[in-house]
Protein backbone atom coordinates (compact mmCIF):
# COMPACT_ATOMS: atom_id res chain seq x y z
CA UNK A 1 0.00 0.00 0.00
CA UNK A 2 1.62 3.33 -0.94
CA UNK A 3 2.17 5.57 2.26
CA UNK A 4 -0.73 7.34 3.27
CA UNK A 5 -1.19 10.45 5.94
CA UNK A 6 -3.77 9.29 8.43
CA UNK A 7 -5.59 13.05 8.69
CA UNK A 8 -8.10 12.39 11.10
CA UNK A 9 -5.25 11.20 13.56
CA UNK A 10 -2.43 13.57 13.41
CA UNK A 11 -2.05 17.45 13.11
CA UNK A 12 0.68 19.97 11.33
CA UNK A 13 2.64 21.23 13.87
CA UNK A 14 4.67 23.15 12.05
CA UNK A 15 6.04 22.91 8.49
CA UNK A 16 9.48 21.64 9.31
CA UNK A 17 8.40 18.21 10.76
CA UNK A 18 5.12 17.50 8.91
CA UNK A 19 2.54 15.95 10.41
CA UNK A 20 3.06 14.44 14.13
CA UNK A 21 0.64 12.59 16.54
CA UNK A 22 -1.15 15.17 18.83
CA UNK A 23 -0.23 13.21 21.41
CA UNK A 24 3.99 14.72 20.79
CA UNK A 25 4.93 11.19 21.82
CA UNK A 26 6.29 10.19 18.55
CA UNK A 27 6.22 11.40 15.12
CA UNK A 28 4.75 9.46 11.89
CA UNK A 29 5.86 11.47 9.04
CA UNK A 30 4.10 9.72 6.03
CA UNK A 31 4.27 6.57 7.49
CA UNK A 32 2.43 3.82 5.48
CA UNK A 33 -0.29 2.21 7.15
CA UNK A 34 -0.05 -1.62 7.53
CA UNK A 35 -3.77 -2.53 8.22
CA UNK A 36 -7.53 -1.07 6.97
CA UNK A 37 -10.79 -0.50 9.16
CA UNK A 38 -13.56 -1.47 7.16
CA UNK A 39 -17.04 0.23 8.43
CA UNK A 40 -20.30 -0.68 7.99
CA UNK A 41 -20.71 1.16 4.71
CA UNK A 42 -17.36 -0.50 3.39
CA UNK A 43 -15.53 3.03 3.85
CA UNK A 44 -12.00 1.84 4.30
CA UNK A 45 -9.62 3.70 7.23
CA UNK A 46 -6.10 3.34 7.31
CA UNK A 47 -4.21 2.79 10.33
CA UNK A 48 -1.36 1.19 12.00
CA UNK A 49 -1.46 -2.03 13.76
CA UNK A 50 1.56 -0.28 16.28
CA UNK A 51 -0.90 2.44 17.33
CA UNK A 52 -4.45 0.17 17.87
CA UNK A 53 -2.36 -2.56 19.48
CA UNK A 54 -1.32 -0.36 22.27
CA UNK A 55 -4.38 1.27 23.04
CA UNK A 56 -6.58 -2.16 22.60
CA UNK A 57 -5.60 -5.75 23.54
CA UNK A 58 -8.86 -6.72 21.68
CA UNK A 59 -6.91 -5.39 18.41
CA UNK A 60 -4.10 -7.16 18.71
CA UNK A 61 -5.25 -10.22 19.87
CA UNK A 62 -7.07 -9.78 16.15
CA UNK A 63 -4.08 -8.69 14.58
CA UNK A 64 -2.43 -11.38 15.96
CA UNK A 65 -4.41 -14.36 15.01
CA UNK A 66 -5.18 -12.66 11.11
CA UNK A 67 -1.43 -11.78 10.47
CA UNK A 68 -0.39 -15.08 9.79
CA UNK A 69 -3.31 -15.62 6.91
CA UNK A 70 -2.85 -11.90 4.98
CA UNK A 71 1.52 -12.89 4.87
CA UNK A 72 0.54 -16.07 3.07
CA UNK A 73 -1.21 -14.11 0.22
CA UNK A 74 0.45 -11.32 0.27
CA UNK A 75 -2.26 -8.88 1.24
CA UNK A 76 -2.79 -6.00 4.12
CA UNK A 77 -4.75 -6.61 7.15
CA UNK A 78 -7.98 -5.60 7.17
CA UNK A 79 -10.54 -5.50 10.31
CA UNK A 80 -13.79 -4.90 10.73
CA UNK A 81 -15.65 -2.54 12.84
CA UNK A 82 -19.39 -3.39 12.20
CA UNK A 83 -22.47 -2.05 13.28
CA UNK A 84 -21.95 1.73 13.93
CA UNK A 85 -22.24 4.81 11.72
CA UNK A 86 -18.78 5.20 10.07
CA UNK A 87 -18.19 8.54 11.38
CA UNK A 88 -18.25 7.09 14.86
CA UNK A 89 -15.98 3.96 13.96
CA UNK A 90 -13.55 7.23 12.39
CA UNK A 91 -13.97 9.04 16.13
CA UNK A 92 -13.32 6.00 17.58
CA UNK A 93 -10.16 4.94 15.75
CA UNK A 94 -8.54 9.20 16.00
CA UNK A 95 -9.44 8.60 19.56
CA UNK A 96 -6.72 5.90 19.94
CA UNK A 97 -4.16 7.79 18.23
CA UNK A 98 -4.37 11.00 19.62
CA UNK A 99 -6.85 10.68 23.03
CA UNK A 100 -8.45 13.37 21.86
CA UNK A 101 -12.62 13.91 21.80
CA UNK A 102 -14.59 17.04 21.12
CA UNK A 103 -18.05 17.52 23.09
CA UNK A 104 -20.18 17.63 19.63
CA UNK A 105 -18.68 14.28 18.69
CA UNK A 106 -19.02 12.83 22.48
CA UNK A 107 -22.52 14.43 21.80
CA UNK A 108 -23.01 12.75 18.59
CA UNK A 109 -21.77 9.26 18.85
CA UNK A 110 -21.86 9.15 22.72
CA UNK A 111 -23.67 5.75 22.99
CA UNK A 112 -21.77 4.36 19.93
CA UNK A 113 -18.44 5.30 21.25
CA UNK A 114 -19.48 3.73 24.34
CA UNK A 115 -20.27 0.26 23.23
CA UNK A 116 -16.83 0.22 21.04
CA UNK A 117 -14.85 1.32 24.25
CA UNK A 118 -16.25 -1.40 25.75
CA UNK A 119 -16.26 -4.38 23.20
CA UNK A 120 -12.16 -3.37 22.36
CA UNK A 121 -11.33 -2.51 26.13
CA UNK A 122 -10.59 1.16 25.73
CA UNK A 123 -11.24 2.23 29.43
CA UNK A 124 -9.98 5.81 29.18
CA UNK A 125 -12.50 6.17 26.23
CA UNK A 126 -14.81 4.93 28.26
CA UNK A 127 -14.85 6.68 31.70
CA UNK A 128 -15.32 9.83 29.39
CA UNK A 129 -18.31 8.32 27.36
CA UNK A 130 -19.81 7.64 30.78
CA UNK A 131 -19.77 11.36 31.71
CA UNK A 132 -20.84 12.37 28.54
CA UNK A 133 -23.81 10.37 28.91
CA UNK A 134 -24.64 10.68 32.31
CA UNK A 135 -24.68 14.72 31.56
CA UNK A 136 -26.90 14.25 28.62
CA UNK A 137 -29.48 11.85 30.77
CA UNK A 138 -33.09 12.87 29.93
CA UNK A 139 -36.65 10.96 30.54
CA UNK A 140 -36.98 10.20 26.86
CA UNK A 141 -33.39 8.50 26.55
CA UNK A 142 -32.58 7.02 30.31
CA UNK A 143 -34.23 3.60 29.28
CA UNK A 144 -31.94 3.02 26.13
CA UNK A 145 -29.13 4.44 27.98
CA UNK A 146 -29.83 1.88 31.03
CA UNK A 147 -30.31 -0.54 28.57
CA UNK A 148 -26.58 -0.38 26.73
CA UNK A 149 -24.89 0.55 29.91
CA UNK A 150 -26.12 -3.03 31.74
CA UNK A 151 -24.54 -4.50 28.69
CA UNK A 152 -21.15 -2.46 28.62
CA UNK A 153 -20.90 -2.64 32.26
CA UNK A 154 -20.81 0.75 33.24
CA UNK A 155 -22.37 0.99 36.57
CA UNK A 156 -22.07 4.52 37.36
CA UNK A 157 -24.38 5.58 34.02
CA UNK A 158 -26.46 2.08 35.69
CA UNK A 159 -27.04 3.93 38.90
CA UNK A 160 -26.76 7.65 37.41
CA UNK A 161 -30.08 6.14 35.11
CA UNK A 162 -31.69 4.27 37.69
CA UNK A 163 -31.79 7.61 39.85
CA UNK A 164 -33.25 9.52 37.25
CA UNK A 165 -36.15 6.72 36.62
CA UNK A 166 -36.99 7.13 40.15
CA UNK A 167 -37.22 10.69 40.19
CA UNK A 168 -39.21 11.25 37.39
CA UNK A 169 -40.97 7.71 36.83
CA UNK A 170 -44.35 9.45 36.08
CA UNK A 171 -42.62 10.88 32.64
CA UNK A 172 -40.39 8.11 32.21
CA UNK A 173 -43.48 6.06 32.29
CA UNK A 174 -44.90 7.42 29.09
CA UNK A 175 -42.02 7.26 27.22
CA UNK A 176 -41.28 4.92 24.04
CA UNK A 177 -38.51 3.57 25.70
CA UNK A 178 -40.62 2.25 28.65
CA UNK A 179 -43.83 0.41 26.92
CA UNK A 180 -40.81 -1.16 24.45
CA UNK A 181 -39.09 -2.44 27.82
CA UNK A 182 -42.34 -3.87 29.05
CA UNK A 183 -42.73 -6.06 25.94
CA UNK A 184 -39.57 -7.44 25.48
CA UNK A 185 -37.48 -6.76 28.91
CA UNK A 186 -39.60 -7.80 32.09
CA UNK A 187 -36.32 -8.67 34.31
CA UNK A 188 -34.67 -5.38 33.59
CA UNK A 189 -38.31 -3.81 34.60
CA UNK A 190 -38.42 -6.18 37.87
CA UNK A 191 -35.01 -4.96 38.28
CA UNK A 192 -36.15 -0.82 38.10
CA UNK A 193 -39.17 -1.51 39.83
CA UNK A 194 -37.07 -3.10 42.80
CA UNK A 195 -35.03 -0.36 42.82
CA UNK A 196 -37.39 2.09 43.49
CA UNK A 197 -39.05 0.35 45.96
CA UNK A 198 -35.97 -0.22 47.88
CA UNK A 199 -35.31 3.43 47.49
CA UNK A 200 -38.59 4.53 48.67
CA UNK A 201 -38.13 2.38 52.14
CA UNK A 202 -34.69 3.41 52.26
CA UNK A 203 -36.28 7.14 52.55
CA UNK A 204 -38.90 5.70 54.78
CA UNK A 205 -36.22 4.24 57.64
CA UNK A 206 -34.36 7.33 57.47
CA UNK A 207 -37.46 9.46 57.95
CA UNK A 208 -38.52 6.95 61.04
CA UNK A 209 -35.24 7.45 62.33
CA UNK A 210 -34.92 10.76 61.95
CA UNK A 211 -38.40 10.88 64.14
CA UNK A 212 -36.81 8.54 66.73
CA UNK A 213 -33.69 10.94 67.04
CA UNK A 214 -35.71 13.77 67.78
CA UNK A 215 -37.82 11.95 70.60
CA UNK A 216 -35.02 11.13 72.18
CA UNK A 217 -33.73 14.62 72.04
CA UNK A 218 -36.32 16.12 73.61
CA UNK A 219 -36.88 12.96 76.09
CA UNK A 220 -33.85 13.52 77.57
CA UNK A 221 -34.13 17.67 78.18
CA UNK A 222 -37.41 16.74 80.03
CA UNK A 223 -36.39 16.68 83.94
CA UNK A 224 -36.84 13.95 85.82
CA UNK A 225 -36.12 12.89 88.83
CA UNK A 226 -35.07 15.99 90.26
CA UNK A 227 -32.39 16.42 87.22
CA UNK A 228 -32.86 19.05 84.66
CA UNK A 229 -29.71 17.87 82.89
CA UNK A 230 -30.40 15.48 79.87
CA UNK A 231 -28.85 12.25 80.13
CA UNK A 232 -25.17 12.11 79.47
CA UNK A 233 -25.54 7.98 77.91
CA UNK A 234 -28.45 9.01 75.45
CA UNK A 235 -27.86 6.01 73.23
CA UNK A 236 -27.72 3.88 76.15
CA UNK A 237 -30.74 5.23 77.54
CA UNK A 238 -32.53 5.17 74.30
CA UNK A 239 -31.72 1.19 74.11
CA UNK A 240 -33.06 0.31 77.36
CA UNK A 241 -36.08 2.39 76.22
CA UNK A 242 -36.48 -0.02 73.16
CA UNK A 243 -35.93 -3.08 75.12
CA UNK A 244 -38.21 -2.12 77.52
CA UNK A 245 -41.08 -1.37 74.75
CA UNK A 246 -40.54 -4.66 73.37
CA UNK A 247 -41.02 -6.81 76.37
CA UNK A 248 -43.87 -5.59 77.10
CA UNK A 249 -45.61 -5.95 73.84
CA UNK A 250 -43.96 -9.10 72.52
CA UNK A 251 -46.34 -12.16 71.75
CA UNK A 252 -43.15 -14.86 72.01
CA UNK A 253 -41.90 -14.03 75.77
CA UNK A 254 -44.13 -17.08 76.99
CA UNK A 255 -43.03 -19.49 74.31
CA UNK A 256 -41.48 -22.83 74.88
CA UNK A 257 -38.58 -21.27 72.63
CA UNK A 258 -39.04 -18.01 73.71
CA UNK A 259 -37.25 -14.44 72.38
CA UNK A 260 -33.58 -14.26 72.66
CA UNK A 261 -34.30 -10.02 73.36
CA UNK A 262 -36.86 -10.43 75.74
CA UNK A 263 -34.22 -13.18 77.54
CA UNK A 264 -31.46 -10.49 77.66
CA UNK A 265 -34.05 -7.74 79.56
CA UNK A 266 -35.22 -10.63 82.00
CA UNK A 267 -31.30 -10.88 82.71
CA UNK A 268 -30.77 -7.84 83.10
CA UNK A 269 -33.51 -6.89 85.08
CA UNK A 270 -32.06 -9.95 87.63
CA UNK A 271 -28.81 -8.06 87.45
CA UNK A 272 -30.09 -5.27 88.96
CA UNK A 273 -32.66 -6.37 91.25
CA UNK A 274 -29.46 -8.25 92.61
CA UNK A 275 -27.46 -5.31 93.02
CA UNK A 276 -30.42 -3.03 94.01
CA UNK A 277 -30.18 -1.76 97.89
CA UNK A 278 -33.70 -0.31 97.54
CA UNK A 279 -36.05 -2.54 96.19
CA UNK A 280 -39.08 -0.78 97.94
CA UNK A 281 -38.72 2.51 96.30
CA UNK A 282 -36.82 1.18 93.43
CA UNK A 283 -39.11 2.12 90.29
CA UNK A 284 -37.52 -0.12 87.66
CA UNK A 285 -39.38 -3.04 86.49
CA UNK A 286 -40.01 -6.95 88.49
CA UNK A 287 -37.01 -5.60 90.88
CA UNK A 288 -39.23 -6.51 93.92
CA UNK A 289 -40.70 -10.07 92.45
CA UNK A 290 -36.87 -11.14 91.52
CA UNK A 291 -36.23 -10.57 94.86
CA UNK A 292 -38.86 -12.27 96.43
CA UNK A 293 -38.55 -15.54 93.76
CA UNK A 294 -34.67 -15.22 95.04
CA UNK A 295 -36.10 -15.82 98.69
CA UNK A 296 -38.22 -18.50 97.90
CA UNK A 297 -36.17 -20.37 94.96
CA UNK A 298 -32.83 -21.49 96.53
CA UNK A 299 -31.71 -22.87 93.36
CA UNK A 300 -31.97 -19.17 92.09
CA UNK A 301 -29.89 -17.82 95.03
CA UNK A 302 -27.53 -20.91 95.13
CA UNK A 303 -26.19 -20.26 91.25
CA UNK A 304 -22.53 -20.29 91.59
CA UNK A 305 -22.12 -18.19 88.33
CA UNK A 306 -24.58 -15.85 89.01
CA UNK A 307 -23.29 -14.86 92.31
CA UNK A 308 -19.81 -14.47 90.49
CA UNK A 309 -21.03 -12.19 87.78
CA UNK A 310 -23.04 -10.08 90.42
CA UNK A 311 -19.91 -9.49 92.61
CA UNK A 312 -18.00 -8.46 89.39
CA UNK A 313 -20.87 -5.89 88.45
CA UNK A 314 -21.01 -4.39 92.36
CA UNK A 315 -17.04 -3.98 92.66
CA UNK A 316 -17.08 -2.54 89.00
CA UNK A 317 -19.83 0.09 90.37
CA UNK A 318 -17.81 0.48 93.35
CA UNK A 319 -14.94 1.55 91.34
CA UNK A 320 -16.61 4.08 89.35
CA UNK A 321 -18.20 5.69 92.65
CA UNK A 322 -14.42 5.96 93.62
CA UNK A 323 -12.81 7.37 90.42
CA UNK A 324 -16.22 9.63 90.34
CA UNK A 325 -16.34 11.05 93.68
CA UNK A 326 -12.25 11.40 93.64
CA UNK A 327 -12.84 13.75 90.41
CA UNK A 328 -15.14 15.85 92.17
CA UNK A 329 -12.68 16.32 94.93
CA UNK A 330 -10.06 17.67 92.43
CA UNK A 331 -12.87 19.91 90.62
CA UNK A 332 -13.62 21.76 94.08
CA UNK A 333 -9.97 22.00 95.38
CA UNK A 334 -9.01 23.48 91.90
CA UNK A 335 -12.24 25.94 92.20
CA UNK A 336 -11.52 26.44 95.91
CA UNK A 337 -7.35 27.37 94.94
């Protein structure tokens, strides 16, 4: 093949040197080209197997197994890109020579370049076509776009569509796009469907929680008990609160089996009716009966393991008071100083 200037690749730089890669990494000054693109319309590219084997290994694994057959008759390689407007297969291929791509092309052949980054492994070409199109999202193209990106595995324009189905599913809903996926693409409807609704409860629990967090707010500036400080363990608090709610509402507490939560309140309700010094006034829940089923079970008040974890608990309370009370005494003397 005589040598050939591959325009739509390289620039004049000046008019010493010729023509050079934009890239200024190395210079092909009427280089001959030593393998054809042949597009869907049979236009015919040239190019050089040097330049697409380094930015694809899908082109030179395909260089590589046709090389062999062209040598034997004596003819140029010649690959085909198939099933794309030409102008995008001509994007595509200036694209690995010079890494270059103006907005009205990525505009243009956006979803095309996309699926040809994908099926010849060009992932700088395609983090960029995955901008592009995540910019250009609208409610008339987001199910095509979903569509192609689930196939070229690009997850952020997966997410970046499913986001925009879910905001504006009434108009989505009406689209083209959407009574075609119905017909022919129930699981990818299942799929956007499921998404939503997990969405929409996702919203939910973080409304409910938001609710919960501003109970316990203001349950803990209320005063009680003579304190007009809020609690200082509000999380704490706020899970004994729970705990409390739920064993005295839940249906399995007088099961053979039982609830494994409503186990770990009766325990610790035992812990502190052991530990408690004033059951009579004490206002926290079955401190009294434990203490009276203690007196008349003495296989209750003979548990050898019991006993050891309620001496633990006292001596760790005792130890606090200490540390506590000690702190205090350095608070006034500093004040008093």
């Amino acid at each position: 093949m005589e040598p050939v200037l591959v325009a739509m690749a390289v620039t004049a730089t000046s008019e010493d040197d010729g023509f050079s890669l934009i890239t200024d990494k190395v210079s092909y000054n009427l280089t001959a080209s030593d393998v054809t693109i042949v597009t869907s319309s049979n236009r015919r590219i040239p190019a050089h197997s040097g330049i697409l084997a380094s930015a694809s290994p899908v082109l030179m694994n395909i260089m590589k197994k046709t090389v062999r057959r062209y040598q034997r008759y004596g003819a140029s390689r010649a690959i085909k890109i198939l099933g794309v407007p030409c102008d995008a297969v001509s994007v595509f291929i200036r694209f690995l020579y010079s890494f270059s791509l103006t907005e009205d092309e990525l505009e243009k052949y956006g979803i095309h370049l996309l699926a040809l980054s994908h099926v010849y492994m060009v992932a700088n070409l395609k983090q960029r076509c995955s901008r592009g199109i995540v910019d250009g999202l609208t409610a008339e193209n987001v199910v095509d776009v979903l569509q192609l990106a689930r196939l070229c595995d690009a997850p952020d324009v997966c997410l970046k569509s499913m986001r925009l189905i879910q905001s504006q599913f009434k108009t989505v809903e009406q689209t083209e796009g959407w009574k075609f996926l119905q017909e022919h693409d129930p699981v990818l409807e299942l799929d956007i469907l499921q998404f939503i609704d997990d969405s929409e409860s996702r919203k939910k629990r973080r409304r409910r929680h938001k609710k919960e967090q501003i109970y316990v707010n203001k349950s803990t500036t209320v005063p009680f008990g003579g304190k007009s400080k809020p609690c200082k363990a509000v999380s704490t608090c706020y899970g004994l609160q729970l705990s409390i709610r739920h064993f005295a509402v839940c249906k399995k507490r007088s099961n053979e089996n039982g609830c494994l939560r409503c186990k770990r309140m009766l325990q610790l309700l035992r812990l502190h009716s052991s530990i408690c010094d004033q059951p009579e006034s004490c206002r926290v829940p079955l401190c009294r009966q434990f203490k009276k089923r203690v007196e008349h079970d003495k296989r209750m008040g003979e548990d050898t393991k019991w006993k050891l974890l309620v001496r633990r608990v006292v001596s760790a309370k005792l130890c606090l008071h200490c540390v506590s009370r000690q702190r205090r005494t350095n608070v006034m003397e500093k004040q008093n100083d």
